[in-house]
Protein backbone atom coordinates (compact mmCIF):
# COMPACT_ATOMS: atom_id res chain seq x y z
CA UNK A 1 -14.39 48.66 -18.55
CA UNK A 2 -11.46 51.30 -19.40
CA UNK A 3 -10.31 49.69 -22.48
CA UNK A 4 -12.00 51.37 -25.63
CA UNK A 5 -13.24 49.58 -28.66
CA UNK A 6 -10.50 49.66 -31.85
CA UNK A 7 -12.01 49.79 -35.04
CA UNK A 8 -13.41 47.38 -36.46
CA UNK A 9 -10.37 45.83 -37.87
CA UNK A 10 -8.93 45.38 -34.10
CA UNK A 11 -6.63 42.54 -33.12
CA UNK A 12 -8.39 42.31 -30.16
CA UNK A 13 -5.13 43.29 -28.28
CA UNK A 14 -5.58 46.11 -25.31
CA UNK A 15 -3.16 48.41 -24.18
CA UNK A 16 -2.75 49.80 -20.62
CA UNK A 17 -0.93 53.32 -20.78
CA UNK A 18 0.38 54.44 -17.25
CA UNK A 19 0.97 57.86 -16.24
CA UNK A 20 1.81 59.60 -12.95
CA UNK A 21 -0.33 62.65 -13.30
CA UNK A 22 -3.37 63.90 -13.41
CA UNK A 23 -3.98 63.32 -17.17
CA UNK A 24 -5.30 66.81 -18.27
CA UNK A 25 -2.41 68.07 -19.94
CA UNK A 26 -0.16 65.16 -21.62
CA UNK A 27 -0.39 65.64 -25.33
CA UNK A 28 2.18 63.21 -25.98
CA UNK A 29 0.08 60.29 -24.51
CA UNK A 30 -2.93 61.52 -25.56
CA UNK A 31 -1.36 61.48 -29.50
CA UNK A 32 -0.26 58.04 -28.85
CA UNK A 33 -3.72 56.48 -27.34
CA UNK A 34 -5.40 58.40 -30.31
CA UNK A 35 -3.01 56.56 -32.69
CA UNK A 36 -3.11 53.29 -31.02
CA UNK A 37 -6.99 53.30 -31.18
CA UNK A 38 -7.04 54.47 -34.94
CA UNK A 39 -4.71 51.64 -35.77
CA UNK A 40 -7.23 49.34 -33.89
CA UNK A 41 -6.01 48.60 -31.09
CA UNK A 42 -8.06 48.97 -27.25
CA UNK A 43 -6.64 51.74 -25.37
CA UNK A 44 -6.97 53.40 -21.81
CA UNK A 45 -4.88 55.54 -19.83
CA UNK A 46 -4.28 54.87 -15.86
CA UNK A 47 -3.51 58.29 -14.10
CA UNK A 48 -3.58 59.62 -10.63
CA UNK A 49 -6.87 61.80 -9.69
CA UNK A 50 -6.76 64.79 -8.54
CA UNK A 51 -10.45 66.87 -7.21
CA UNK A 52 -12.63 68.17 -9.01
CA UNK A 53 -11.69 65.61 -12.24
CA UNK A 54 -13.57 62.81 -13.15
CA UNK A 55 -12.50 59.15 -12.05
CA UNK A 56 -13.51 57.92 -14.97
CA UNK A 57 -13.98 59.62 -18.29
CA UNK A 58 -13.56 59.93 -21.72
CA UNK A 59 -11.03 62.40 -23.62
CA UNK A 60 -11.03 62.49 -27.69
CA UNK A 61 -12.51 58.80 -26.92
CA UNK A 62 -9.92 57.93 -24.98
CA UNK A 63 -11.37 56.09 -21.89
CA UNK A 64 -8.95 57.50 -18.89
CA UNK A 65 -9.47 55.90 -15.38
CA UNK A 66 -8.12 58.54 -12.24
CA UNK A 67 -7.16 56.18 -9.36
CA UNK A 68 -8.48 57.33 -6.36
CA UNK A 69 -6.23 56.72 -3.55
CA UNK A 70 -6.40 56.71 0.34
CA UNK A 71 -3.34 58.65 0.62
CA UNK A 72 -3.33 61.11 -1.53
CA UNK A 73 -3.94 64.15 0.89
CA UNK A 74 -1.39 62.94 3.38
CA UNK A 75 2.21 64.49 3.42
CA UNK A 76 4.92 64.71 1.02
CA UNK A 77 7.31 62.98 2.96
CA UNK A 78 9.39 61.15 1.29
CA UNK A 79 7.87 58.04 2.98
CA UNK A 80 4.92 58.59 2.42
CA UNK A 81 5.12 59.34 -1.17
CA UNK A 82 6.56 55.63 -1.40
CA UNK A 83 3.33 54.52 0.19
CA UNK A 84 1.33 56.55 -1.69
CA UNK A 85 3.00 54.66 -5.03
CA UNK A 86 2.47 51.57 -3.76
CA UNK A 87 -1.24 52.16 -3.04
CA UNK A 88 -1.43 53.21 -6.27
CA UNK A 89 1.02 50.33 -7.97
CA UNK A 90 -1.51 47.83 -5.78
CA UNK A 91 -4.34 49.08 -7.42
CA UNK A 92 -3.51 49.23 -11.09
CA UNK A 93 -1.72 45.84 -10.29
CA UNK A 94 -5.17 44.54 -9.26
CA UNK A 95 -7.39 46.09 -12.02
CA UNK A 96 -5.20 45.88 -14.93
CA UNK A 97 -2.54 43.29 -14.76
CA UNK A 98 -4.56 41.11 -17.67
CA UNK A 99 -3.69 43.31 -20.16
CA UNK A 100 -2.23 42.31 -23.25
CA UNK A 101 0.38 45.53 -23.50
CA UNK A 102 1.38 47.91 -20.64
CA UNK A 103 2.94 50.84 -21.99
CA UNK A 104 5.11 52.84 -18.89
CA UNK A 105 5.20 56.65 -19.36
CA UNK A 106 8.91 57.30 -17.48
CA UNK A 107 10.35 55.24 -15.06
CA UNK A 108 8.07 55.63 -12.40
CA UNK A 109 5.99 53.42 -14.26
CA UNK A 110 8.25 50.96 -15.37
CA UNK A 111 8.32 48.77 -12.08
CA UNK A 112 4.76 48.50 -12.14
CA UNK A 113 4.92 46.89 -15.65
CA UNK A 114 7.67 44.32 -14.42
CA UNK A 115 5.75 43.71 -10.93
CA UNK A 116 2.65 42.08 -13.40
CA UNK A 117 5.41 40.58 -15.73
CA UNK A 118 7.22 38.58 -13.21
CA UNK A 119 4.60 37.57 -10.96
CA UNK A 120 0.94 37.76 -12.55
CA UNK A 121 0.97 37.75 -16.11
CA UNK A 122 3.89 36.56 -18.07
CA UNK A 123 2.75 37.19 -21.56
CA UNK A 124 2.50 40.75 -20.88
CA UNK A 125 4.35 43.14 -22.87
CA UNK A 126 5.91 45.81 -21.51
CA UNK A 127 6.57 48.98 -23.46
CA UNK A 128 8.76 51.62 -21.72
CA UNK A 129 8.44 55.53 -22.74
CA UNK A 130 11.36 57.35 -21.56
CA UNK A 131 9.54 60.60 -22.29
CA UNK A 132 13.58 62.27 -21.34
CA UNK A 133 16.98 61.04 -19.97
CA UNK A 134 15.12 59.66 -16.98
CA UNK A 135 18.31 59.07 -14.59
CA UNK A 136 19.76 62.94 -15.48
CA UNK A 137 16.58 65.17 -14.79
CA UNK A 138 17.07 68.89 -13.70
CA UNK A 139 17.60 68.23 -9.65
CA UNK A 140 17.84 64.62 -9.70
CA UNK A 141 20.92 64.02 -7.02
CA UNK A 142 23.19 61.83 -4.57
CA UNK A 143 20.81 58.78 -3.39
CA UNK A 144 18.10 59.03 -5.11
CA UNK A 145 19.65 59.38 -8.26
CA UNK A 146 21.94 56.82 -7.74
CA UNK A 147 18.81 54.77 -6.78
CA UNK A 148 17.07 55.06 -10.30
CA UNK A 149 20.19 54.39 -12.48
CA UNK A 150 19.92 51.24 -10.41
CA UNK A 151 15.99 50.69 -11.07
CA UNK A 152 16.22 51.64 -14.49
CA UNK A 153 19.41 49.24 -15.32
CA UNK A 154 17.94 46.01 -13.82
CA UNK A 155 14.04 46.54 -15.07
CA UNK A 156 14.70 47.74 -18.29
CA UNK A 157 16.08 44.58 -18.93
CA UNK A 158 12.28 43.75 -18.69
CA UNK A 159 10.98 45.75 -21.24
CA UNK A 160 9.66 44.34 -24.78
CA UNK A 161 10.56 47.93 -26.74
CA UNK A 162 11.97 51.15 -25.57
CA UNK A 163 10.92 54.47 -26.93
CA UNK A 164 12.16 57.43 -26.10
CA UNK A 165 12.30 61.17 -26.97
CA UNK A 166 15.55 61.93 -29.04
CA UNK A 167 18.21 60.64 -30.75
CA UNK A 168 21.28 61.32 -28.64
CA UNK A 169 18.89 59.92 -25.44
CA UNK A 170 18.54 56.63 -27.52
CA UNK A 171 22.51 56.34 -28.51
CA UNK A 172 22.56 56.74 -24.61
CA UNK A 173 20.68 54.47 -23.21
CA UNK A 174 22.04 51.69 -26.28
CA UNK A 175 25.86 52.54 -24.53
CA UNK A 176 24.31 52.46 -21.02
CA UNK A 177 22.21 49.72 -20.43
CA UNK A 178 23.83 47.24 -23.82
CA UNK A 179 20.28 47.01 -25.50
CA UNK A 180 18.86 47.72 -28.62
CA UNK A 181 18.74 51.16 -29.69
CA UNK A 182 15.32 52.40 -28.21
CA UNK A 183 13.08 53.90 -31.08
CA UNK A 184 12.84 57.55 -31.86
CA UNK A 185 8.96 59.02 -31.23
CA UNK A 186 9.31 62.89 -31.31
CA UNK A 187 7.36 64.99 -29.35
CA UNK A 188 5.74 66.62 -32.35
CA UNK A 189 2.24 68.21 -32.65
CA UNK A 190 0.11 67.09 -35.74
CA UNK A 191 0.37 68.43 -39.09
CA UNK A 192 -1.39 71.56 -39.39
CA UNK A 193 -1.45 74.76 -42.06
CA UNK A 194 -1.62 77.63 -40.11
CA UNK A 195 -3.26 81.02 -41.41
CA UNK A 196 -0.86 83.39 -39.70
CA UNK A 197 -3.16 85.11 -37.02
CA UNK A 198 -2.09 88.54 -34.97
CA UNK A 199 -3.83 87.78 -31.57
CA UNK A 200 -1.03 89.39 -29.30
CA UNK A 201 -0.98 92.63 -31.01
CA UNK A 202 -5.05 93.07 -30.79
CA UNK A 203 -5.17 92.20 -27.17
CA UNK A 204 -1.85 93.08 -25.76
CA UNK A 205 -1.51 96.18 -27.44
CA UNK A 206 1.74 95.57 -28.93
CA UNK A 207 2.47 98.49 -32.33
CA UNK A 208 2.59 96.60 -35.87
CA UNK A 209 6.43 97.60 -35.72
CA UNK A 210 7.16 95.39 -32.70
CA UNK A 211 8.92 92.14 -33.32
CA UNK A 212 7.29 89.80 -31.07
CA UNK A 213 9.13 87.10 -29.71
CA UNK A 214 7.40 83.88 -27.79
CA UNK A 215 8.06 81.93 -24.95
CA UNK A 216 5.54 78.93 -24.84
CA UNK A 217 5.28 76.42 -22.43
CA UNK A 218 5.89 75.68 -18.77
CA UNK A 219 7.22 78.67 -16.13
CA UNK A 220 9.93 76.89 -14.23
CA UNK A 221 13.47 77.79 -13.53
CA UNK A 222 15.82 75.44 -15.76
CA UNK A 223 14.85 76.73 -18.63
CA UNK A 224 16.03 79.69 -19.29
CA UNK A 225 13.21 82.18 -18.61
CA UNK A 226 15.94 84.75 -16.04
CA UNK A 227 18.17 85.04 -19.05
CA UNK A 228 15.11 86.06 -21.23
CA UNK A 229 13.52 88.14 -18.65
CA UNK A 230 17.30 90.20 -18.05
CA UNK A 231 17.77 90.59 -21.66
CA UNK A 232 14.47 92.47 -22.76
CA UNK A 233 14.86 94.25 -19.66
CA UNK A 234 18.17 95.42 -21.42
CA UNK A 235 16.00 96.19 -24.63
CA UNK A 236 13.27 98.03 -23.01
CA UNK A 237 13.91 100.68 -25.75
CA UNK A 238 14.44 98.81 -29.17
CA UNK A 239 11.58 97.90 -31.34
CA UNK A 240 11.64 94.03 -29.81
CA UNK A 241 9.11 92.63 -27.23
CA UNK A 242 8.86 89.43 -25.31
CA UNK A 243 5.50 87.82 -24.85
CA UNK A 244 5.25 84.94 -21.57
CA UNK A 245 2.34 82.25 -22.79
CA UNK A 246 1.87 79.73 -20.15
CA UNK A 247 1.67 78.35 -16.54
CA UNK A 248 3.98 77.58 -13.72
CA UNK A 249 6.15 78.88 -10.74
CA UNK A 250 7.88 81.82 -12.46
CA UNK A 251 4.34 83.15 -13.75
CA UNK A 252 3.97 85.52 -10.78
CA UNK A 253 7.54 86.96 -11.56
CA UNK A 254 6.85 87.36 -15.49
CA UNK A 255 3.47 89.17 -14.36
CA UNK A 256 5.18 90.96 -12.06
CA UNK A 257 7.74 92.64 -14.58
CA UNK A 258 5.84 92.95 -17.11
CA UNK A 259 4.14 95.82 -14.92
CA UNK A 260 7.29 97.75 -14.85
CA UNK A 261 8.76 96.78 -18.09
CA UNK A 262 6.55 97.71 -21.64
CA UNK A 263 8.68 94.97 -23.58
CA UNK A 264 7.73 92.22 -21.60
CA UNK A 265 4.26 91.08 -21.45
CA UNK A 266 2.52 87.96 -20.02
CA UNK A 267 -0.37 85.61 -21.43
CA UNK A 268 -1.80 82.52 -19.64
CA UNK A 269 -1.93 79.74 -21.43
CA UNK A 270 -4.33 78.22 -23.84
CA UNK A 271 -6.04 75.55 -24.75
CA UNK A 272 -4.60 73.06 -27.18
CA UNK A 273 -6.71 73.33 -30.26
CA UNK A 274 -5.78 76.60 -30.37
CA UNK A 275 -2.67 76.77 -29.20
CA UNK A 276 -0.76 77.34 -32.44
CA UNK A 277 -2.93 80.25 -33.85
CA UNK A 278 -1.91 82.11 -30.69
CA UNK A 279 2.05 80.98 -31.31
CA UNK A 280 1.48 82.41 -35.04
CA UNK A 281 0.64 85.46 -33.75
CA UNK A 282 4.59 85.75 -33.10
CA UNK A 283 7.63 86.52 -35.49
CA UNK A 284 9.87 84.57 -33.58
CA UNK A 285 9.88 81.68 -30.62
CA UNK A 286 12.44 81.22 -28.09
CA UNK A 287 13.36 77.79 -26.43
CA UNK A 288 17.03 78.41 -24.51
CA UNK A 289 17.05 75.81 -22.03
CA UNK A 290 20.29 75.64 -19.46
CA UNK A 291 22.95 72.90 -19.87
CA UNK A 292 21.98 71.54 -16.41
CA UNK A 293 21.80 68.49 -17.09
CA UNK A 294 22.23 65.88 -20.12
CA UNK A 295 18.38 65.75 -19.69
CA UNK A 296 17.99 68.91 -21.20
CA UNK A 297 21.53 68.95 -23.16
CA UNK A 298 19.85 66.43 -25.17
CA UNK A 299 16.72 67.64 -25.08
CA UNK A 300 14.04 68.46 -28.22
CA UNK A 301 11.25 70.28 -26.33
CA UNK A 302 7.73 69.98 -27.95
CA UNK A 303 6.91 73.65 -28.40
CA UNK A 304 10.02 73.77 -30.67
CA UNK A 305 8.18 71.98 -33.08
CA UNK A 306 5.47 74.09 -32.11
CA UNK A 307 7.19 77.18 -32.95
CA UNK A 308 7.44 75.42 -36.37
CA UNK A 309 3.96 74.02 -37.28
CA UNK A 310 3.00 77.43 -36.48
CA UNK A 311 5.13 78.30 -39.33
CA UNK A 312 7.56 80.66 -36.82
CA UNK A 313 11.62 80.78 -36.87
CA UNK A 314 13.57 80.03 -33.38
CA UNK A 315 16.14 81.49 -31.78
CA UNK A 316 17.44 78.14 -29.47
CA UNK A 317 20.54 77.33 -27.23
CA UNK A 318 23.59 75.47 -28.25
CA UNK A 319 22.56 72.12 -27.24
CA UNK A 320 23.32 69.63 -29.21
CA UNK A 321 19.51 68.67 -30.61
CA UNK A 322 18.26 71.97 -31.38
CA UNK A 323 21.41 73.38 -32.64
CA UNK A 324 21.45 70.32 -35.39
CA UNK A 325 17.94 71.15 -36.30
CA UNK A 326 17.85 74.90 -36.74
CA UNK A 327 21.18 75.17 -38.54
CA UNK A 328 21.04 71.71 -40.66
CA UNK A 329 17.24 73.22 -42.10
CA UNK A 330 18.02 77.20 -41.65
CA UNK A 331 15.11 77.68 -39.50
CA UNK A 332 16.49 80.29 -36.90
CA UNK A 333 19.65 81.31 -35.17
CA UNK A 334 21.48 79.43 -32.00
CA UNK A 335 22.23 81.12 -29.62
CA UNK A 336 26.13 80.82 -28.97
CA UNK A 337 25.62 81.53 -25.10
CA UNK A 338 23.12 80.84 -22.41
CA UNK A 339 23.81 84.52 -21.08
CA UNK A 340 22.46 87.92 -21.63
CA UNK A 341 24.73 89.19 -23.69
CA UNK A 342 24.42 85.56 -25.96
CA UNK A 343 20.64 86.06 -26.48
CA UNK A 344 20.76 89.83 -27.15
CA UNK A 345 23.55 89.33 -30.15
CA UNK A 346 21.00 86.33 -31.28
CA UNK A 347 17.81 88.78 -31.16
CA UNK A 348 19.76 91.32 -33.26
CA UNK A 349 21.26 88.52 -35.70
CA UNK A 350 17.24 86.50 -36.47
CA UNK A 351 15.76 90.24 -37.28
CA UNK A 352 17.79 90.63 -40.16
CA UNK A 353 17.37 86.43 -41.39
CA UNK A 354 15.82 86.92 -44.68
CA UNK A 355 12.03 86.19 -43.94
CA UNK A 356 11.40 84.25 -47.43
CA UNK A 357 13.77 81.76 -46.85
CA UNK A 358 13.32 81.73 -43.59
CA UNK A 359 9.11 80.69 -44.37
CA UNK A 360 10.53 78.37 -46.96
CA UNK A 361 13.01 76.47 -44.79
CA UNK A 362 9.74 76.26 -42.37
CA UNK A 363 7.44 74.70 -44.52
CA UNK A 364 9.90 71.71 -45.34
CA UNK A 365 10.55 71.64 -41.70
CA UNK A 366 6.90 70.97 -41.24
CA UNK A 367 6.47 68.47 -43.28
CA UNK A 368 9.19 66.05 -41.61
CA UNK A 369 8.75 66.86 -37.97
CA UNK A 370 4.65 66.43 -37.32
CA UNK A 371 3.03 63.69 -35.69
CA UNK A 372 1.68 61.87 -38.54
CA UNK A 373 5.45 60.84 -38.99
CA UNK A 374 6.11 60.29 -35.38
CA UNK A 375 3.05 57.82 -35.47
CA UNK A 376 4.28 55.37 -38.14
CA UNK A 377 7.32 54.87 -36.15
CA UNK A 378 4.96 54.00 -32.75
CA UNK A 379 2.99 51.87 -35.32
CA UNK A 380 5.92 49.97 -36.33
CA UNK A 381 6.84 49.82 -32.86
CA UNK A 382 3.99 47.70 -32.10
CA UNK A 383 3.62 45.74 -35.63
CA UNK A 384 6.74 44.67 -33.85
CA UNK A 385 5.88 43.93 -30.55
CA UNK A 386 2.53 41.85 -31.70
C-alpha cells in the first residue's frame, strides 16, 4: 500500500502527490508530504524510476512508489516520450485513481488528475502545484508552447485549489485563466539557527581575507552562471572569490576554470541536512538569473531563502521578486544589470553594506520566510479543500 498512516488524529483522507522525476532531490514535495502527514493526513508520492533506486521505498516516512515502465530506455523522440507518459499516466490511473486527493506537481501532471476526475472517480480532488509559470519556462517555444497554454487553460478549470510559487505567478494566472487567485506556498527551507561554520576556507584553501561569495544550486545556462564566471575572471586580483556548489551541465566548465583562475573555485554539491552549514561558510550568495522568460522574471528561487536561513546577505538581479525582497528588508544589493560590468559594481557596493545591520535585517528575514510559515498556508489550503 503507498499511502502512509497520519497520526492518529487522521481524517482518514489520502493524498496522491505526482511527480515527473525520479524523486531523490525534490525538497519542495518532500516538505509538503512531511506536512501533510504531520497534519494527519495519508500521503505517498508517485514518481518515475530510474536504476539503481528503489521502486518502492520510504523517505523521512514518506512512502514513494517509482513506476517502472516498459519504455523508459527507448528514445527521446518526441513520440515516444508521449508514449512513454501515457504508459506511465495508464499506470498511476490504474493504481491510484481511488484516492481521495491528487495533488499535480506542474502541468505535466495535471491531465492525469482530470483523466481520474472525469472518467473514474468524480469525488476526487484535484490540487494543482504550479511549482513556476508553467506555460513561460526557459526554452518553452512555437507549438509546443502554444500547446500547453491550451492544456493548462481548459484543465485547470478542473482543479479544486491552485498553488503556486510566487506572488506575481498567482496575479498571473488569476488575469489569465479568470480563477481564483491560486495560493502562495514559497519555496522556503525550514526554520533553522545556523552557527556560522567556515568549511570553504579549511578545504578550499581560501585566506581569512577573502570575501567568499556562493553560487548554490543547479549548473545550467539561464541562470546566470557566464556572467558570474566573466566577472571574477575580471577580479582575479582583488581580495573577492567565487565558490560553484552544485550539479549540472555547466559543472565541467566551472571545474574547468577554476584550474586557471585562483578566484574561482568549484564544490559538488551536498546533501540536504547539511546543506546550509556549507552556505554559512560564505559572506555573501549570488542568485542573478536572466530575464528570459517571465518564468524566471517572476521567479523566487529556493536557495535565496537559503542564502538567508543560513543567515548570509545576497547580491540578486533586478527581477521583480527578488528585487522587492532584498531592498523592502535590506538584506543585500540588486544588481542593476545582468552584465559584467552590473555584477562587478554590485560586488564592490555589498562589501562595504554595514555587516550589523546587514545580520539584523537577516534574522527578521528568517523568521517570515521559513517553511513552518509556508506550511500553514498548504494547511489552510486543504482545511479548505476537505
Amino acid at each position: 500500500m503507498l499511502f502512509g498512516k497520519g497520526s492518529t488524529m487522521s481524517n482518514s483522507k489520502n493524498i496522491c502527490a505526482i511527480v515527473f522525476n525520479n524523486f531523490t532531490n525534490d525538497s519542495r514535495v518532500l516538505k509538503e508530504n512531511i506536512s501533510l502527514q504531520n497534519a494527519g493526513y495519508s500521503v505517498g508520492v508517485v514518481s518515475l524510476h530510474e536504476s539503481p533506486l528503489e521502486e518502492f521505498e520510504d523517505i523521512q516516512k514518506i512512502p514513494v512508489h517509482r513506476v517502472k515502465l516498459k519504455s523508459r530506455g527507448w528514445s527521446k523522440h518526441k513520440l515516444v516520450q508521449l508514449l512513454k507518459y501515457i504508459e506511465f499516466a495508464y499506470c498511476v490511473i490504474r493504481k491510484y485513481k481511488n484516492s481521495h486527493i491528487l495533488h499535480c506537481n506542474d502541468l505535466g501532471a495535471l491531465p492525469i488528475g482530470v483523466i481520474i476526475k472525469k472518467y473514474f472517480n468524480r469525488h476526487i480532488s484535484i490540487v494543482y502545484d504550479a511549482h513556476e509559470y508553467e506555460t513561460e519556462i526557459y526554452g518553452l517555444n512555437g507549438l509546443e508552447k502554444k500547446l500547453k497554454q491550451m492544456l493548462e487553460k481548459w484543465m485547470i478549470n478542473y482543479a479544486d485549489k491552485v498553488i503556486t510559487v510566487s506572488d506575481s505567478i498567482a496575479n498571473e494566472y488569476a488575469n489569465m485563466y479568470n480563477i481564483e487567485k491560486p495560493s502562495l506556498v514559497l519555496n522556503t527551507p525550514p526554520y533553522k539557527d545556523i552557527q556560522k561554520k567556515d568549511i570553504f576556507r579549511e578545504t578550499l584553501g581560501i585566506k581569512d581575507e577573502q570575501a567568499i561569495f556562493l553560487y548554490q544550486g543547479g549548473l545550467f545556462s539561464g541562470r546566470g552562471l557566464e556572467v558570474i564566471i566573466e566577472t571574477f575572471k575580471q577580479l582575479v586580483n582583488d581580495n573577492n572569490v567565487i565558490v560553484f556548489m552544485g550539479y549540472g551541465p555547466l559543472k565541467t566548465l566551472i571545474k574547468n576554470v577554476s584550474k586557471e583562475y585562483t578566484n574561482i573555485y568549484f564544490h559538488p554539491a551536498v546533501f540536504p541536512d547539511v546543506l546550509l552549514e556549507y552556505t554559512s561558510s560564505a559572506d555573501f550568495g549570488i542568485s542573478t538569473i536572466k530575464d528570459s522568460c517571465l518564468s524566471y522574471r517572476y521567479c523566487l528561487p529556493n536557495k535565496l531563502f537559503e542564502y538567508f536561513m543560513a543567515g548570509i546577505p545576497v547580491i540578486v538581479s533586478n527581477l521583480y521578486e527578488m528585487k522587492k525582497i532584498v531592498q523592502n528588508y535590506g538584506v543585500g544589493i540588486v544588481s542593476k544589470e545582468n552584465t559584467v560590468q552590473g555584477l562587478e559594481d554590485a560586488i564592490k557596493e555589498v562589501v562595504k553594506l554595514n555587516q550589523d545591520d546587514l545580520n539584523n535585517n537577516i534574522q527578521k528575514v528568517k523568521k517570515i520566510y521559513n517553511w513552518e510559515e509556508q506550511e500553514k498556508m498548504l494547511l489552510k489550503v486543504y482545511k479548505e479543500l476537505c
